[in-house]
PDB file of N, CA and C in Angstrom:
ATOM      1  N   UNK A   1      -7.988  10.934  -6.078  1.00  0.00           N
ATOM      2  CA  UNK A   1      -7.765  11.718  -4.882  1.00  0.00           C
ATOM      3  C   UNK A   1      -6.269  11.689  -4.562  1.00  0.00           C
ATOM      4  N   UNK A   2      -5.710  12.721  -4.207  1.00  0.00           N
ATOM      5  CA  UNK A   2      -4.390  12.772  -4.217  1.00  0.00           C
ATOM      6  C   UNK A   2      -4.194  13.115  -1.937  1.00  0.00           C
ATOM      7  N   UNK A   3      -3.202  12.854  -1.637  1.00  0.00           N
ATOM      8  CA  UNK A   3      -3.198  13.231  -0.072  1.00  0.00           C
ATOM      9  C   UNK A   3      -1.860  12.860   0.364  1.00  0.00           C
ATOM     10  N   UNK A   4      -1.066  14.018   0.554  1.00  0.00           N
ATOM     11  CA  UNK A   4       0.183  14.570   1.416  1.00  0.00           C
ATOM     12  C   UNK A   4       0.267  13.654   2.127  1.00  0.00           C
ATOM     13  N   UNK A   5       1.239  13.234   2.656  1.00  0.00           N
ATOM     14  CA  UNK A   5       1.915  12.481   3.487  1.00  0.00           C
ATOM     15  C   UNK A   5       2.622  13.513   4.583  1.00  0.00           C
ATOM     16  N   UNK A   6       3.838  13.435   3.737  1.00  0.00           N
ATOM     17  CA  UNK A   6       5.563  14.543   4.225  1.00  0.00           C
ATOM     18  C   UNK A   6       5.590  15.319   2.783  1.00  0.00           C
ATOM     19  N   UNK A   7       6.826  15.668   3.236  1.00  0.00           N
ATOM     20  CA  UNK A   7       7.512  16.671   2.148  1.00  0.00           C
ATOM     21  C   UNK A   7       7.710  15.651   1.147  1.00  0.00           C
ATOM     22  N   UNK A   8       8.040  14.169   1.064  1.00  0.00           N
ATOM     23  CA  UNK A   8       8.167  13.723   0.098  1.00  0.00           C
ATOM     24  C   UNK A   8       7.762  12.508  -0.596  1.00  0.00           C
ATOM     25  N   UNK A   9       6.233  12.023   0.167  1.00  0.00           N
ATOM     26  CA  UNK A   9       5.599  10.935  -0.088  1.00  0.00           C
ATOM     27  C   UNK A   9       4.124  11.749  -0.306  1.00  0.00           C
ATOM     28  N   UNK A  10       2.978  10.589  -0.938  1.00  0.00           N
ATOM     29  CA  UNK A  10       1.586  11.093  -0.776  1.00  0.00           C
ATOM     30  C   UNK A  10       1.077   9.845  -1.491  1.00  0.00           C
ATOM     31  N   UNK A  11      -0.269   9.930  -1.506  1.00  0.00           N
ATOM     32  CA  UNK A  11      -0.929   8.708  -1.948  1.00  0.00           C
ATOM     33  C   UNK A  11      -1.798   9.271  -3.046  1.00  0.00           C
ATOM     34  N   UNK A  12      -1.935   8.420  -3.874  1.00  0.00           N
ATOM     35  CA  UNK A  12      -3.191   8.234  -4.593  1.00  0.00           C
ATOM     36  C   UNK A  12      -4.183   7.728  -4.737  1.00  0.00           C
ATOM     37  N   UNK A  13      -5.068   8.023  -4.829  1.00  0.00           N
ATOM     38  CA  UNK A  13      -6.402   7.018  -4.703  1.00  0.00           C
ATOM     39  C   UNK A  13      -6.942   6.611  -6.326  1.00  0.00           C
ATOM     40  N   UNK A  14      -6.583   5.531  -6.740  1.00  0.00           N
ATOM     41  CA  UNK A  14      -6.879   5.345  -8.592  1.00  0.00           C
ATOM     42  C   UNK A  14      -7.588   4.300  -8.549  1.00  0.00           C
ATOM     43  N   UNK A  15      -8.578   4.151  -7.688  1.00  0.00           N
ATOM     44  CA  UNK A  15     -10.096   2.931  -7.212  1.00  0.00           C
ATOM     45  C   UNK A  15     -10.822   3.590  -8.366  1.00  0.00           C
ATOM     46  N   UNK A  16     -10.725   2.464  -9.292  1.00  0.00           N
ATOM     47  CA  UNK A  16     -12.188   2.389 -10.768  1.00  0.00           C
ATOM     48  C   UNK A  16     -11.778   2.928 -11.366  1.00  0.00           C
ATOM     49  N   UNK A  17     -10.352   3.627 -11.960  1.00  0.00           N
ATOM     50  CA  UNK A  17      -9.168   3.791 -12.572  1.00  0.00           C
ATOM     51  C   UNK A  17      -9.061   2.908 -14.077  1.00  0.00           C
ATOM     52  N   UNK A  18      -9.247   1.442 -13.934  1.00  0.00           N
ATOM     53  CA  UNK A  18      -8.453   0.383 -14.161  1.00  0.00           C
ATOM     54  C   UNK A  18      -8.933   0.729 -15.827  1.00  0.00           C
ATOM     55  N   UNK A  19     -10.901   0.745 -16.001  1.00  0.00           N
ATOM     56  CA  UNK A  19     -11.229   0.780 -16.637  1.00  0.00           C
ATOM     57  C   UNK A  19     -11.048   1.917 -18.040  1.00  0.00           C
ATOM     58  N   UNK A  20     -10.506   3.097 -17.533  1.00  0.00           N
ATOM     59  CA  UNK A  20     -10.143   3.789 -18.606  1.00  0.00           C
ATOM     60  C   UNK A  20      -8.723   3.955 -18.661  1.00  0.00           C
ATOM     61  N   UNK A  21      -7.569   3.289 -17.922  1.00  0.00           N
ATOM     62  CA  UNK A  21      -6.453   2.885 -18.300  1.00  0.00           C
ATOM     63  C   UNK A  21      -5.651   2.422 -17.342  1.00  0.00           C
ATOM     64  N   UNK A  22      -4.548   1.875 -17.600  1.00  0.00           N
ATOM     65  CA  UNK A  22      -3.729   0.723 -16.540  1.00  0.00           C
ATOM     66  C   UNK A  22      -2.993   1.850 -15.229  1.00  0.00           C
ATOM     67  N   UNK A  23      -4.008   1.705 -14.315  1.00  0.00           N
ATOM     68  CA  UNK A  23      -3.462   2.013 -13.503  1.00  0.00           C
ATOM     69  C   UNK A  23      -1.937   2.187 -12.499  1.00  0.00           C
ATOM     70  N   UNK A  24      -1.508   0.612 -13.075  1.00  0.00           N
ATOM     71  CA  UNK A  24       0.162   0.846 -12.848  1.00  0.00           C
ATOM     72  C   UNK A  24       0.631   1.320 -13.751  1.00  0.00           C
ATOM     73  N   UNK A  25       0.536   1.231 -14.687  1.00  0.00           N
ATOM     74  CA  UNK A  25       1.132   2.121 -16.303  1.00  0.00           C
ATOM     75  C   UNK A  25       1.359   3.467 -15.756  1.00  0.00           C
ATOM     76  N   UNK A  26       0.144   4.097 -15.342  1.00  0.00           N
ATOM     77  CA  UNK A  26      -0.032   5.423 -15.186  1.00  0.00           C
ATOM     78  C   UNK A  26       0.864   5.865 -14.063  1.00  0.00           C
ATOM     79  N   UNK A  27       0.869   4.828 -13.249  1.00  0.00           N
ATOM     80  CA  UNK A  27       1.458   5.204 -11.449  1.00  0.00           C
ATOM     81  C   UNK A  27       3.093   5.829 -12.056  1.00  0.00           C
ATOM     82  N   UNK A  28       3.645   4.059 -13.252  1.00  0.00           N
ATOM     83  CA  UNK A  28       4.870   4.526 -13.578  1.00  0.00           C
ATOM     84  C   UNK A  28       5.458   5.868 -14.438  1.00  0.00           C
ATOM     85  N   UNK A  29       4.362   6.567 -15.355  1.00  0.00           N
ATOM     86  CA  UNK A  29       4.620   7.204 -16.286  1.00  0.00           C
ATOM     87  C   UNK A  29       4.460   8.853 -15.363  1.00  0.00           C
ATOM     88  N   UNK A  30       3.730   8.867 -14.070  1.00  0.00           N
ATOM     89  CA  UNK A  30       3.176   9.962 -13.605  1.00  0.00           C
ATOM     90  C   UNK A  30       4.430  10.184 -13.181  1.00  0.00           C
ATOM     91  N   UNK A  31       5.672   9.740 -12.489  1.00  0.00           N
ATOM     92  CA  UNK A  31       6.990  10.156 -11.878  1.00  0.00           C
ATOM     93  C   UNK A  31       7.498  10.797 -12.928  1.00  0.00           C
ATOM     94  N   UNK A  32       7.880   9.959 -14.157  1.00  0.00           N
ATOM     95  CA  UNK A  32       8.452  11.009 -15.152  1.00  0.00           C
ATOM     96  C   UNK A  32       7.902  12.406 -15.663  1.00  0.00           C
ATOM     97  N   UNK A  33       6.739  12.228 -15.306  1.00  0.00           N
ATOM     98  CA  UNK A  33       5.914  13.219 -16.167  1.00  0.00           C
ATOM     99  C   UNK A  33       6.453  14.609 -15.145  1.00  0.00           C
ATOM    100  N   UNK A  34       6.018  14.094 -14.173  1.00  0.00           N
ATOM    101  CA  UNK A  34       6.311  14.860 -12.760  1.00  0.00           C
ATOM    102  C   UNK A  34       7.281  15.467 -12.499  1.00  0.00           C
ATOM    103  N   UNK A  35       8.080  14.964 -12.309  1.00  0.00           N
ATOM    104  CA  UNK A  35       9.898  15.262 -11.842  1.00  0.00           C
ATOM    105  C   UNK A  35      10.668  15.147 -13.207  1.00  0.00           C
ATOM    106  N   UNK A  36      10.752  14.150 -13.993  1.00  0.00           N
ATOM    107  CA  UNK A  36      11.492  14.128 -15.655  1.00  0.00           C
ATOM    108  C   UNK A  36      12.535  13.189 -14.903  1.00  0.00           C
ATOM    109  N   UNK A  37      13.191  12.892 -15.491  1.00  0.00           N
ATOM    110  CA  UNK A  37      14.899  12.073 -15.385  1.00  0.00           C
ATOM    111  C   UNK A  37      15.695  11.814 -14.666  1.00  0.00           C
ATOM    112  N   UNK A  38      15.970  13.155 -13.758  1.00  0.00           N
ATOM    113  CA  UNK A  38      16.733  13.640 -12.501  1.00  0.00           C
ATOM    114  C   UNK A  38      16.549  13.021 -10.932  1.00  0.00           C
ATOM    115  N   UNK A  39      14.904  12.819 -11.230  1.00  0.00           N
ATOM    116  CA  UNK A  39      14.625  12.897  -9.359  1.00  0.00           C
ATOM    117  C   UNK A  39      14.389  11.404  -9.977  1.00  0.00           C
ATOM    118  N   UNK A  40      14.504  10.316  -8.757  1.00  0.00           N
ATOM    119  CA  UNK A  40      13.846   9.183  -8.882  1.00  0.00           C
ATOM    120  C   UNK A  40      12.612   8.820  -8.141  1.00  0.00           C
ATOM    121  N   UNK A  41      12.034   7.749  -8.015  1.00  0.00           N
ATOM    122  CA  UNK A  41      10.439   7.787  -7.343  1.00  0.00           C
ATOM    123  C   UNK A  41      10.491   6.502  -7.371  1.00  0.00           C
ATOM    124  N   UNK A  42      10.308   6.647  -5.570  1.00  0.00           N
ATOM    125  CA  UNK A  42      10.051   5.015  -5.622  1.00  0.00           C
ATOM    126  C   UNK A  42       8.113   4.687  -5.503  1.00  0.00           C
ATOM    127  N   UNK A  43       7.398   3.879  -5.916  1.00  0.00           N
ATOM    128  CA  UNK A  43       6.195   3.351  -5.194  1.00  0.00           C
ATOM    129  C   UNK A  43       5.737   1.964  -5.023  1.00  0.00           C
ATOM    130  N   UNK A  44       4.349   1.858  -4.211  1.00  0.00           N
ATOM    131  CA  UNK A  44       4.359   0.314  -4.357  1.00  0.00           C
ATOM    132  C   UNK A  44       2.842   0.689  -4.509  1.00  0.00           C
ATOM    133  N   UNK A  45       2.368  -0.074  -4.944  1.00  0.00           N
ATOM    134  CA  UNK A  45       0.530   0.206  -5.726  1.00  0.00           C
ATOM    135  C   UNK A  45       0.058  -1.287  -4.864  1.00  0.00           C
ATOM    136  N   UNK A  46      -1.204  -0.957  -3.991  1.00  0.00           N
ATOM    137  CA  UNK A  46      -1.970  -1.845  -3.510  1.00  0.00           C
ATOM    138  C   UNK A  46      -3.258  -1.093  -3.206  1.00  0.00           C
ATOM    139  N   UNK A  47      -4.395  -2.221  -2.665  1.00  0.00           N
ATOM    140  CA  UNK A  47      -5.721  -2.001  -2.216  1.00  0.00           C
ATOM    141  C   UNK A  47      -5.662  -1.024  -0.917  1.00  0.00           C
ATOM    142  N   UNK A  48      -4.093  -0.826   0.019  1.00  0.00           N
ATOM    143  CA  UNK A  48      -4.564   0.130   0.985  1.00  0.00           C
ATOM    144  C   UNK A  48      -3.145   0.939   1.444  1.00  0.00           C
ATOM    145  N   UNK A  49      -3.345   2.111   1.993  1.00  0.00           N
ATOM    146  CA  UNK A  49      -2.185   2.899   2.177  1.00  0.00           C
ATOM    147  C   UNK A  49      -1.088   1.913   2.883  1.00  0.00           C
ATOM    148  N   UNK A  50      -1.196   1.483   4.112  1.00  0.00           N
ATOM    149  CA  UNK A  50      -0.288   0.891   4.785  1.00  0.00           C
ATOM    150  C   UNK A  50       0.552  -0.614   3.814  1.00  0.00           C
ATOM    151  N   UNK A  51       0.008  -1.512   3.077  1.00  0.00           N
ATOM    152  CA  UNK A  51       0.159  -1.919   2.622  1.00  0.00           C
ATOM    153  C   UNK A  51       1.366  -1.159   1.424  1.00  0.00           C
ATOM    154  N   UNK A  52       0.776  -1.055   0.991  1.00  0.00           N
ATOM    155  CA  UNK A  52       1.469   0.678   0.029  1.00  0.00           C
ATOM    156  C   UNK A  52       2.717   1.278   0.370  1.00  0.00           C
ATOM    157  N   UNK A  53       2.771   1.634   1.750  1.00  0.00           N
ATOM    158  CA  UNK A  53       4.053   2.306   2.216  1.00  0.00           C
ATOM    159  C   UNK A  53       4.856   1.065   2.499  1.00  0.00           C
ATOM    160  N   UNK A  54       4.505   0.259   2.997  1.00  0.00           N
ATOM    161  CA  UNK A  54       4.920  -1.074   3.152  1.00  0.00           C
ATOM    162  C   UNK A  54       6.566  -1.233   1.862  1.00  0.00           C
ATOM    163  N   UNK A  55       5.085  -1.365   0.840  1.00  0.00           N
ATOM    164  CA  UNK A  55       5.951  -1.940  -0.354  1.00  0.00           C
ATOM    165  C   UNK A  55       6.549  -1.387  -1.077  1.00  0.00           C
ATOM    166  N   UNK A  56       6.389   0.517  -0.884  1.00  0.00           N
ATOM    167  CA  UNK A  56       7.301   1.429  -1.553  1.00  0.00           C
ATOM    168  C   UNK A  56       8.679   1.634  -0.661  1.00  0.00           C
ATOM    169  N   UNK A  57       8.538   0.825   0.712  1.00  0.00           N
ATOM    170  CA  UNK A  57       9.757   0.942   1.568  1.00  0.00           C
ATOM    171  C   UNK A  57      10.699  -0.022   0.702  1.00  0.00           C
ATOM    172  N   UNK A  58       9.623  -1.293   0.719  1.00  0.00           N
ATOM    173  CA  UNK A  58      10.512  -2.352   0.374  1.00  0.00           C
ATOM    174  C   UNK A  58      11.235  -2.273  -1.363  1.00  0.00           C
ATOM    175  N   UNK A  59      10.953  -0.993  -1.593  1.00  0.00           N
ATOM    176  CA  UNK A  59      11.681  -1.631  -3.302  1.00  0.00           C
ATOM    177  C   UNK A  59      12.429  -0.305  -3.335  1.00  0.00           C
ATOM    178  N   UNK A  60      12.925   0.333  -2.588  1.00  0.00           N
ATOM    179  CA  UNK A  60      13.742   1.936  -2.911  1.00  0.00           C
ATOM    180  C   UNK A  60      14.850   1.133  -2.651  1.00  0.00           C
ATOM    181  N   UNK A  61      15.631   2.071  -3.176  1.00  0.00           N
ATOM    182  CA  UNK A  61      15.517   3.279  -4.128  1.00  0.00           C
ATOM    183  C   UNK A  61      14.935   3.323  -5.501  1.00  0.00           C
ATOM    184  N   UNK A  62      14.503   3.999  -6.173  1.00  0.00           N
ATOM    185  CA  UNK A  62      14.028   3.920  -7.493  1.00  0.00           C
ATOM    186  C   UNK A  62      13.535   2.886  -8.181  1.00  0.00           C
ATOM    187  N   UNK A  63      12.350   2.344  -7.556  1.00  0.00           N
ATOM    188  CA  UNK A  63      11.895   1.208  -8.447  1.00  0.00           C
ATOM    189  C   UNK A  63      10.762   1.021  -7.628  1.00  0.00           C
ATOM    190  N   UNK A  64       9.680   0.142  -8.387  1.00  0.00           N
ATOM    191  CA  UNK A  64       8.038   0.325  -8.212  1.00  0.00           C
ATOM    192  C   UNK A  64       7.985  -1.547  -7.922  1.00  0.00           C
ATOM    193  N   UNK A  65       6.364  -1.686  -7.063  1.00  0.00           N
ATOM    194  CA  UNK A  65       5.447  -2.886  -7.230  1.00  0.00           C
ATOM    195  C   UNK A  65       4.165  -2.358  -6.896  1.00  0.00           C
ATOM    196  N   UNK A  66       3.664  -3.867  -7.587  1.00  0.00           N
ATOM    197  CA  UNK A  66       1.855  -3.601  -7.365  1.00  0.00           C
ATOM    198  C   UNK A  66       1.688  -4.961  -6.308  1.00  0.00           C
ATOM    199  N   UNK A  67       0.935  -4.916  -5.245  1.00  0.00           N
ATOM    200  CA  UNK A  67       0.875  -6.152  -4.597  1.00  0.00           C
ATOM    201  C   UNK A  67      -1.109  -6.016  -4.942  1.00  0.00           C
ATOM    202  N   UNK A  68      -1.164  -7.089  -5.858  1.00  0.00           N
ATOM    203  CA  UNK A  68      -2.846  -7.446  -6.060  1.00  0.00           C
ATOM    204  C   UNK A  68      -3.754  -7.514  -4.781  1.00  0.00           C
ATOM    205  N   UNK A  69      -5.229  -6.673  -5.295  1.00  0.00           N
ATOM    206  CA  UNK A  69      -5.678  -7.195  -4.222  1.00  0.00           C
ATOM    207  C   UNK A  69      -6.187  -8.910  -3.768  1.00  0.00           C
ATOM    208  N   UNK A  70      -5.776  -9.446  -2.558  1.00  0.00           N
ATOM    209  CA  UNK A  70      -5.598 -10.236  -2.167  1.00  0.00           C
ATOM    210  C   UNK A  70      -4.545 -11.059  -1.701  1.00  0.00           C
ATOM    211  N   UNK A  71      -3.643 -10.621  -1.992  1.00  0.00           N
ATOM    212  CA  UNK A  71      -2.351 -11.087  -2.381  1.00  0.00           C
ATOM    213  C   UNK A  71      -1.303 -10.354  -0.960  1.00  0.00           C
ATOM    214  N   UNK A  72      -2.026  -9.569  -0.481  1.00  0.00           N
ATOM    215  CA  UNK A  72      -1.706  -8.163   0.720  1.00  0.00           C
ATOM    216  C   UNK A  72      -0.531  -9.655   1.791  1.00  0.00           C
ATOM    217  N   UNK A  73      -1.475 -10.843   2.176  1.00  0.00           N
ATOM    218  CA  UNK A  73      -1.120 -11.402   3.529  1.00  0.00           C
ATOM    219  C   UNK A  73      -0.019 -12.060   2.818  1.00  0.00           C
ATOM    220  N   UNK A  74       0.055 -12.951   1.533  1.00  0.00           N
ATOM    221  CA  UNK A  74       1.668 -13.577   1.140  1.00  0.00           C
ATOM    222  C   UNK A  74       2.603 -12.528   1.312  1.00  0.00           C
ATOM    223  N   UNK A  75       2.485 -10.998   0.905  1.00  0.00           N
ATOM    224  CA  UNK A  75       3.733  -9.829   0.801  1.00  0.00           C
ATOM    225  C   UNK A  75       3.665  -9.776   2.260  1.00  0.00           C
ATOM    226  N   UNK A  76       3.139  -9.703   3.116  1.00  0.00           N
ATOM    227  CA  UNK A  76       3.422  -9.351   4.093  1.00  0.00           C
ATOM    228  C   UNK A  76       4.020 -10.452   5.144  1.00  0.00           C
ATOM    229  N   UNK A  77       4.098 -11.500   4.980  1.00  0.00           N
ATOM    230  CA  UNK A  77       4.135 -12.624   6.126  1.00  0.00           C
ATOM    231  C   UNK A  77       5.389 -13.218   5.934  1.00  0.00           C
ATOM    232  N   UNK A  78       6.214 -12.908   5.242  1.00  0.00           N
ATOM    233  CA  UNK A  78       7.676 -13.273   5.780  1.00  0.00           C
ATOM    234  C   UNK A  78       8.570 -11.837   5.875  1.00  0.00           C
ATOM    235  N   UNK A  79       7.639 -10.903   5.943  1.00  0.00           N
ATOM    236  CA  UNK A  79       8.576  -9.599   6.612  1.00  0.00           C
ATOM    237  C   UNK A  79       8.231  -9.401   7.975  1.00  0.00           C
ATOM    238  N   UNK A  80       9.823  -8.643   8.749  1.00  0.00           N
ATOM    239  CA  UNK A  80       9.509  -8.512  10.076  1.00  0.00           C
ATOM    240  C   UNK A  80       7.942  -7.397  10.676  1.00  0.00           C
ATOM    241  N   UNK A  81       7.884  -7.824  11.609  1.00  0.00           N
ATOM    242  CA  UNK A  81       6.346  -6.889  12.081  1.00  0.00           C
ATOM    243  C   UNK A  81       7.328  -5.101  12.064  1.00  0.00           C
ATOM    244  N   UNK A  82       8.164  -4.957  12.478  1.00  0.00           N
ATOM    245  CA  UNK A  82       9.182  -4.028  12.793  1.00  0.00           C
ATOM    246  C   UNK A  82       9.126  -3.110  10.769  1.00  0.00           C
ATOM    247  N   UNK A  83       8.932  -4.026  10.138  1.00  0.00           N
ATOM    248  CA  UNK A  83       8.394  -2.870   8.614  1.00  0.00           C
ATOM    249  C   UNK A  83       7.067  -2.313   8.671  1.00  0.00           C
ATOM    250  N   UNK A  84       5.895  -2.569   9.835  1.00  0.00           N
ATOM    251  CA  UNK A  84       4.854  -2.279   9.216  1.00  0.00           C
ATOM    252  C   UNK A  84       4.733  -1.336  10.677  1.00  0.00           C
ATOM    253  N   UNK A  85       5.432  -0.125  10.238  1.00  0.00           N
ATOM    254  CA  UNK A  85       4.797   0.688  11.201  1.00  0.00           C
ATOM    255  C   UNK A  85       4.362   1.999  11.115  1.00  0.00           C
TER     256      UNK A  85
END
């Protein structure tokens, strides 16, 4: 499932994904495929959107993470409350 954000974010939904191929693999290879060379793309791959925007804030410009599920409350608990809004 794909879903707009802005003009220049959106989410994906790649839940049960894993099994017919690596879902972060894919997250990284879909920017190039997408845009090619020129544009950069930042994301962050987790179990939920907010989490997600979270961690695609935290790694721009141009560069990706996956925060596992479970793993959501360590990424989040030594950043200010003032990122998660």
């Amino acid at each position: 499932m794909y879903e707009r954000s802005s003009i220049d974010e959106f989410y994906m939904d790649l839940s049960g994904m894993d099994k017919f191929f690596g879902c972060y693999k894919y997250a990284k290879s879909y920017g190039k495929k997408l845009l090619g060379d020129e544009i950069t793309i930042s994301f962050g791959m987790s179990a939920n959107k907010t989490v997600s925007k979270v961690a695609t804030d935290y790694v721009k410009p141009n560069n990706h993470t996956q925060i596992p599920f479970g793993d959501e409350k360590t990424f989040l608990a030594p950043l200010s409350v003032n990122k998660i809004q």
